[in-house]
PDB file of N, CA and C in Angstrom:
ATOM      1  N   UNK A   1       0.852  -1.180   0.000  1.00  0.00           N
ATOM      2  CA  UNK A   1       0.000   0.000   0.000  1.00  0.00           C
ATOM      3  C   UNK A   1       0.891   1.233   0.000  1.00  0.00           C
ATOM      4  N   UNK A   2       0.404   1.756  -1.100  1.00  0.00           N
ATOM      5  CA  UNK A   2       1.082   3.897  -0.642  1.00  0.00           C
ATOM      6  C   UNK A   2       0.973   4.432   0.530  1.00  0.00           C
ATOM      7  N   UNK A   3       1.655   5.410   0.202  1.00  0.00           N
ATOM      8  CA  UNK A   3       1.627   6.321   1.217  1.00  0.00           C
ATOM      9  C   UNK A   3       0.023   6.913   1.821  1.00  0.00           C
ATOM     10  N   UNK A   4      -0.671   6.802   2.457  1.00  0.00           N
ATOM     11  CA  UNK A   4      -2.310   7.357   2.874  1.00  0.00           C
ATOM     12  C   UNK A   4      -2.210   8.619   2.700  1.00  0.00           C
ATOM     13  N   UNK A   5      -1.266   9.650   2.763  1.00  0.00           N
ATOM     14  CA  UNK A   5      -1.056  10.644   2.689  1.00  0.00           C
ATOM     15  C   UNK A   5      -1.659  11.345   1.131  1.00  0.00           C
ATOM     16  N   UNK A   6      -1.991  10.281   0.100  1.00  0.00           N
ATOM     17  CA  UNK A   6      -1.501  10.429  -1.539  1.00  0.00           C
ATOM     18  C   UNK A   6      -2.778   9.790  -1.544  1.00  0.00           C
ATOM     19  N   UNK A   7      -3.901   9.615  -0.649  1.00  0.00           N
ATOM     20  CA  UNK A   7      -4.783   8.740  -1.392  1.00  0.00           C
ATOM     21  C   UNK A   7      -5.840   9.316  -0.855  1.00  0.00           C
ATOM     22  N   UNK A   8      -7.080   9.289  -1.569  1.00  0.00           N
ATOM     23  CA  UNK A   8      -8.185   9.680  -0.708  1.00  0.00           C
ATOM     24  C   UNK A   8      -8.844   8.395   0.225  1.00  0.00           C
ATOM     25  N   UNK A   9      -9.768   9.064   1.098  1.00  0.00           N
ATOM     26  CA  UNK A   9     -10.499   7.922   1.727  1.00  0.00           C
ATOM     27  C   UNK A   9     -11.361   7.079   1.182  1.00  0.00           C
ATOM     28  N   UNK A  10     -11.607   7.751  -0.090  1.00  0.00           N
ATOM     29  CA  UNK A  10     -12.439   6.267  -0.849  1.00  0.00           C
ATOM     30  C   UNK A  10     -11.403   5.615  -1.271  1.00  0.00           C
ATOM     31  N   UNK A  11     -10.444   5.934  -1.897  1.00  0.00           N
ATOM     32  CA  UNK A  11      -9.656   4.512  -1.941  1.00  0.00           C
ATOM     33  C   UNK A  11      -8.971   3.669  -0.817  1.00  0.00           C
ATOM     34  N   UNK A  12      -9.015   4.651   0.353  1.00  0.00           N
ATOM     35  CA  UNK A  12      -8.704   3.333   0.832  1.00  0.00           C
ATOM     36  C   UNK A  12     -10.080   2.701   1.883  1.00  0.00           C
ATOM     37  N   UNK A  13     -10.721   3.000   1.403  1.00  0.00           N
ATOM     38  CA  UNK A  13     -11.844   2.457   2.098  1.00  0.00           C
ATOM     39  C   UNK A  13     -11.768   1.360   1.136  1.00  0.00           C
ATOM     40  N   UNK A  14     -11.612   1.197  -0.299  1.00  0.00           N
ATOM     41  CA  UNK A  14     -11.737   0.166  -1.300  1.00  0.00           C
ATOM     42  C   UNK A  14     -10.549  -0.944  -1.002  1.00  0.00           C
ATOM     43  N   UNK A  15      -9.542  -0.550  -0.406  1.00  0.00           N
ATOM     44  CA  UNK A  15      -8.301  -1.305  -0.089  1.00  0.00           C
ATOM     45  C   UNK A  15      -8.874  -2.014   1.154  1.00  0.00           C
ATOM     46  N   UNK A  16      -9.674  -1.710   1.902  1.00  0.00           N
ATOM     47  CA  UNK A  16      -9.590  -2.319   3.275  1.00  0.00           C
ATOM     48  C   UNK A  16      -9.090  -1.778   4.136  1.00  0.00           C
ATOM     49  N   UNK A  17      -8.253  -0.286   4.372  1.00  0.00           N
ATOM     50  CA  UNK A  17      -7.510  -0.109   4.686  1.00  0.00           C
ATOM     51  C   UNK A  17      -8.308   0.313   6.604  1.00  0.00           C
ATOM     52  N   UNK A  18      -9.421   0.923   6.283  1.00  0.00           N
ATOM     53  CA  UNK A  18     -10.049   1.423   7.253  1.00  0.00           C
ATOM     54  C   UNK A  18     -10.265   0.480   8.710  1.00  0.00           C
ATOM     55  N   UNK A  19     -10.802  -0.992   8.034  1.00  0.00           N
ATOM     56  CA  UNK A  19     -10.872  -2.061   8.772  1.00  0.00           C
ATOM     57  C   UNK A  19      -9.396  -2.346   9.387  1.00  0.00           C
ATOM     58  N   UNK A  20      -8.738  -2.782   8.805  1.00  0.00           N
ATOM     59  CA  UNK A  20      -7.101  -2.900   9.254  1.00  0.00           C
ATOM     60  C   UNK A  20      -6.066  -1.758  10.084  1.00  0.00           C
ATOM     61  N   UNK A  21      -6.805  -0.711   9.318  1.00  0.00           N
ATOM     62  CA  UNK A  21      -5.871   0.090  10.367  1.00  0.00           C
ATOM     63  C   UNK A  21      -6.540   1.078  10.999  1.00  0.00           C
ATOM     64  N   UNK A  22      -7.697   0.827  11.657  1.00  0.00           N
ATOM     65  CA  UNK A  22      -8.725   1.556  12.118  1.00  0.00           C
ATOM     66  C   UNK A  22      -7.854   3.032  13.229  1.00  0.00           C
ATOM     67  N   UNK A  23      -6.663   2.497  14.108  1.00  0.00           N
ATOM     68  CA  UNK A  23      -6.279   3.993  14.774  1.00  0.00           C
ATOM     69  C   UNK A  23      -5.577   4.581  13.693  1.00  0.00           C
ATOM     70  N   UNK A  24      -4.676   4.140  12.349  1.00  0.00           N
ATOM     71  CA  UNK A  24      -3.950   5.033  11.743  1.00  0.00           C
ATOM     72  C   UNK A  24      -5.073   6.153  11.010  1.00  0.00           C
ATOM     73  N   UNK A  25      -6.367   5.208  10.487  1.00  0.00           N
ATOM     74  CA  UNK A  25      -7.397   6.232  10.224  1.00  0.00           C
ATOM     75  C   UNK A  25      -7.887   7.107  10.686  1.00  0.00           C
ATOM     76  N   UNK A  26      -8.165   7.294  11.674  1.00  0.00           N
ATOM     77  CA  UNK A  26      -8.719   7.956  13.023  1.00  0.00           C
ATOM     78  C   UNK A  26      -7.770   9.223  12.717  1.00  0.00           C
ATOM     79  N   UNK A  27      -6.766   9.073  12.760  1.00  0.00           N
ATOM     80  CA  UNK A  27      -5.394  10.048  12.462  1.00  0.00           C
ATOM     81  C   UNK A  27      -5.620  11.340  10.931  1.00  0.00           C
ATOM     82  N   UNK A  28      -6.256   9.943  10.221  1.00  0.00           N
ATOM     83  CA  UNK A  28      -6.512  10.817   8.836  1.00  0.00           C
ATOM     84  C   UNK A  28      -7.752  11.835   8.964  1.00  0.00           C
ATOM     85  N   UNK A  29      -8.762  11.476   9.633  1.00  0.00           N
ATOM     86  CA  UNK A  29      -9.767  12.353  10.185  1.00  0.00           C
ATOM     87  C   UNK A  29     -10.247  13.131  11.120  1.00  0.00           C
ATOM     88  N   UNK A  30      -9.290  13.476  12.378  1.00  0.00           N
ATOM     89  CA  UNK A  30      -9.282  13.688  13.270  1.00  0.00           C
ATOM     90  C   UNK A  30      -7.961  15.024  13.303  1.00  0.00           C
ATOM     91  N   UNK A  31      -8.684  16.128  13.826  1.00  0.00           N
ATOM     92  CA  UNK A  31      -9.319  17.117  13.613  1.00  0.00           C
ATOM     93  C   UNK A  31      -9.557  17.149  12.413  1.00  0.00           C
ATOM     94  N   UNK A  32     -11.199  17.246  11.790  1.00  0.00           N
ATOM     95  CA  UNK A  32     -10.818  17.497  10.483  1.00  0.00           C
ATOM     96  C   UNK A  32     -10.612  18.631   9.650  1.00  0.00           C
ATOM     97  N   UNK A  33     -10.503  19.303   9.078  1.00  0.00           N
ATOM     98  CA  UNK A  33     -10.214  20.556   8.279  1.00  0.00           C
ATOM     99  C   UNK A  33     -10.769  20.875   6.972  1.00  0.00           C
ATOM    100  N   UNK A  34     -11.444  19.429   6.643  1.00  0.00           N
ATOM    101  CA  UNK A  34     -11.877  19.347   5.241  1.00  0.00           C
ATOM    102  C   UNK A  34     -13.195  18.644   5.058  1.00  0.00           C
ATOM    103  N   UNK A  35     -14.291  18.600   4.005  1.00  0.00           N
ATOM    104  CA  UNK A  35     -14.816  17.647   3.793  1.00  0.00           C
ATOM    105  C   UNK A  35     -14.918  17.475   2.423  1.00  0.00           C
ATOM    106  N   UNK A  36     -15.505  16.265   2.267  1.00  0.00           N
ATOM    107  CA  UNK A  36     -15.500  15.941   0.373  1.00  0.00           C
ATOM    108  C   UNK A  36     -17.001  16.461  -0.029  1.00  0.00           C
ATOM    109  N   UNK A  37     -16.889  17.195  -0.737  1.00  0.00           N
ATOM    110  CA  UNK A  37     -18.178  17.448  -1.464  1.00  0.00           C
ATOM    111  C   UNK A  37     -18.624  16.176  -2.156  1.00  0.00           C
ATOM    112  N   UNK A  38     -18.515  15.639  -2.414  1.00  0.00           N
ATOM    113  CA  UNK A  38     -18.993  14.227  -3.015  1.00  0.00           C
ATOM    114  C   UNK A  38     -19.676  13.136  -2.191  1.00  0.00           C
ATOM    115  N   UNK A  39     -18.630  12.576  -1.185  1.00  0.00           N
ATOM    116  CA  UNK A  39     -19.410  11.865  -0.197  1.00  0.00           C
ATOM    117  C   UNK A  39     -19.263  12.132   1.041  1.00  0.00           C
ATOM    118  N   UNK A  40     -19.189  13.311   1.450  1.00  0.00           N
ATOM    119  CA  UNK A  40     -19.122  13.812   2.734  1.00  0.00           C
ATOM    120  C   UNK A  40     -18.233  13.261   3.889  1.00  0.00           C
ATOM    121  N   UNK A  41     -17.191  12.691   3.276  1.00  0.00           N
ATOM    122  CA  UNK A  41     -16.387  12.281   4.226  1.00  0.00           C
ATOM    123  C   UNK A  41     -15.535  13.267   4.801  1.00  0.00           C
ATOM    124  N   UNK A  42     -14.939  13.060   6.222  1.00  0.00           N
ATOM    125  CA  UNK A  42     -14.406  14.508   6.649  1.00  0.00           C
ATOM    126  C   UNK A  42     -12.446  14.083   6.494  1.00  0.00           C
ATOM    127  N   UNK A  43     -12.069  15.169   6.767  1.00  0.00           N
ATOM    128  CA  UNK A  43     -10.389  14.609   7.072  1.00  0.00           C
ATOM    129  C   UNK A  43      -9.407  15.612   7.358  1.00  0.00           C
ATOM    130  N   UNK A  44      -8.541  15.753   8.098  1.00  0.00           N
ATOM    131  CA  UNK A  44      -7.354  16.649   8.495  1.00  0.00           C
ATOM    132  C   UNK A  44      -6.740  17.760   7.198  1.00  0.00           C
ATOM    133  N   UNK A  45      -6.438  16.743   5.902  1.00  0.00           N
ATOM    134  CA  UNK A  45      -5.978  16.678   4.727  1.00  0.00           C
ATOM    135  C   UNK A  45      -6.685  16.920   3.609  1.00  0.00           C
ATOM    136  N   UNK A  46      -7.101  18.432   3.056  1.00  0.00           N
ATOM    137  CA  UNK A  46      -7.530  17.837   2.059  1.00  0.00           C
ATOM    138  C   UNK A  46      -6.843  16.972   0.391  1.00  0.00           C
ATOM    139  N   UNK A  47      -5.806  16.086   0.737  1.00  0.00           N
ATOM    140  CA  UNK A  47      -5.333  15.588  -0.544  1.00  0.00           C
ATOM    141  C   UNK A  47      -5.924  14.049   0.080  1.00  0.00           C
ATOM    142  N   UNK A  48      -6.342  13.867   0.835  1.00  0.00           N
ATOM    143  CA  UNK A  48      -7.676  12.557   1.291  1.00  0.00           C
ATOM    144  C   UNK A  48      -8.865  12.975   0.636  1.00  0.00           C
ATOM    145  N   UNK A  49      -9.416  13.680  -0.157  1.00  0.00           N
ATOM    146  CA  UNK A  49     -10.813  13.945  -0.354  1.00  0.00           C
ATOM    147  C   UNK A  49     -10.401  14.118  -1.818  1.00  0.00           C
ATOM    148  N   UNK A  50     -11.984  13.350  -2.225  1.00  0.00           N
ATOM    149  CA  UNK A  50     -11.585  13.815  -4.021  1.00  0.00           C
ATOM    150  C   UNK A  50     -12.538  15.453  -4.254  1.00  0.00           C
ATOM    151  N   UNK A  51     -12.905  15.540  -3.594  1.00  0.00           N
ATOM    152  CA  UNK A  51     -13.686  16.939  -3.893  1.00  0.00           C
ATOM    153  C   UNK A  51     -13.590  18.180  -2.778  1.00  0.00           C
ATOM    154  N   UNK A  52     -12.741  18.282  -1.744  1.00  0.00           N
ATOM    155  CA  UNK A  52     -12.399  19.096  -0.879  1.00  0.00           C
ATOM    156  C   UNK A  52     -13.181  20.099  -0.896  1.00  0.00           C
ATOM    157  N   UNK A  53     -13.719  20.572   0.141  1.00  0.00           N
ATOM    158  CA  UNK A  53     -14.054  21.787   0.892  1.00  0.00           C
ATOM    159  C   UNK A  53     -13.441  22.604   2.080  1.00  0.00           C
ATOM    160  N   UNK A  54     -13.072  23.171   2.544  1.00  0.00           N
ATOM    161  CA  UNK A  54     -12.461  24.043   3.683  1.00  0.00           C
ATOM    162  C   UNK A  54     -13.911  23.869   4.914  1.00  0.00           C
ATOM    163  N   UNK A  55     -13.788  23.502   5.974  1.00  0.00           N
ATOM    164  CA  UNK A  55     -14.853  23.592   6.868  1.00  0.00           C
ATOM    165  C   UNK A  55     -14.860  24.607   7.640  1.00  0.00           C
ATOM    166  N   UNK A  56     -15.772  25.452   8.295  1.00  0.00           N
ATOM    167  CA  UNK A  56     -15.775  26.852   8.659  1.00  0.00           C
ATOM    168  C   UNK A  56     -15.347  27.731  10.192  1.00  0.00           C
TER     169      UNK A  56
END
């Protein structure tokens, strides 16, 4: 697996990655700073989101 840093959370939700590494995830979303306009997922990063927003 890549770097998580380089990937959004849908892909690695498609990898499995979420299940397996449930505290490194926690990490990717926690505080978040961003959300995806697409599927509303939140995250620290927006280069995790394929459609980024700034949260307010």
């Amino acid at each position: 697996m890549s770097n998580t840093e380089d990937k959004t959370l849908c892909a690695l939700q498609e990898e499995g990655y979420i299940e397996s590494n449930m505290e490194n995830f926690k990490k990717l979303i926690q505080p978040a700073h961003f959300f995806c306009k697409n599927c509303g997922r939140s995250a620290v990063s927006e280069n995790n989101l394929c459609n980024p927003e700034k949260l307010s």
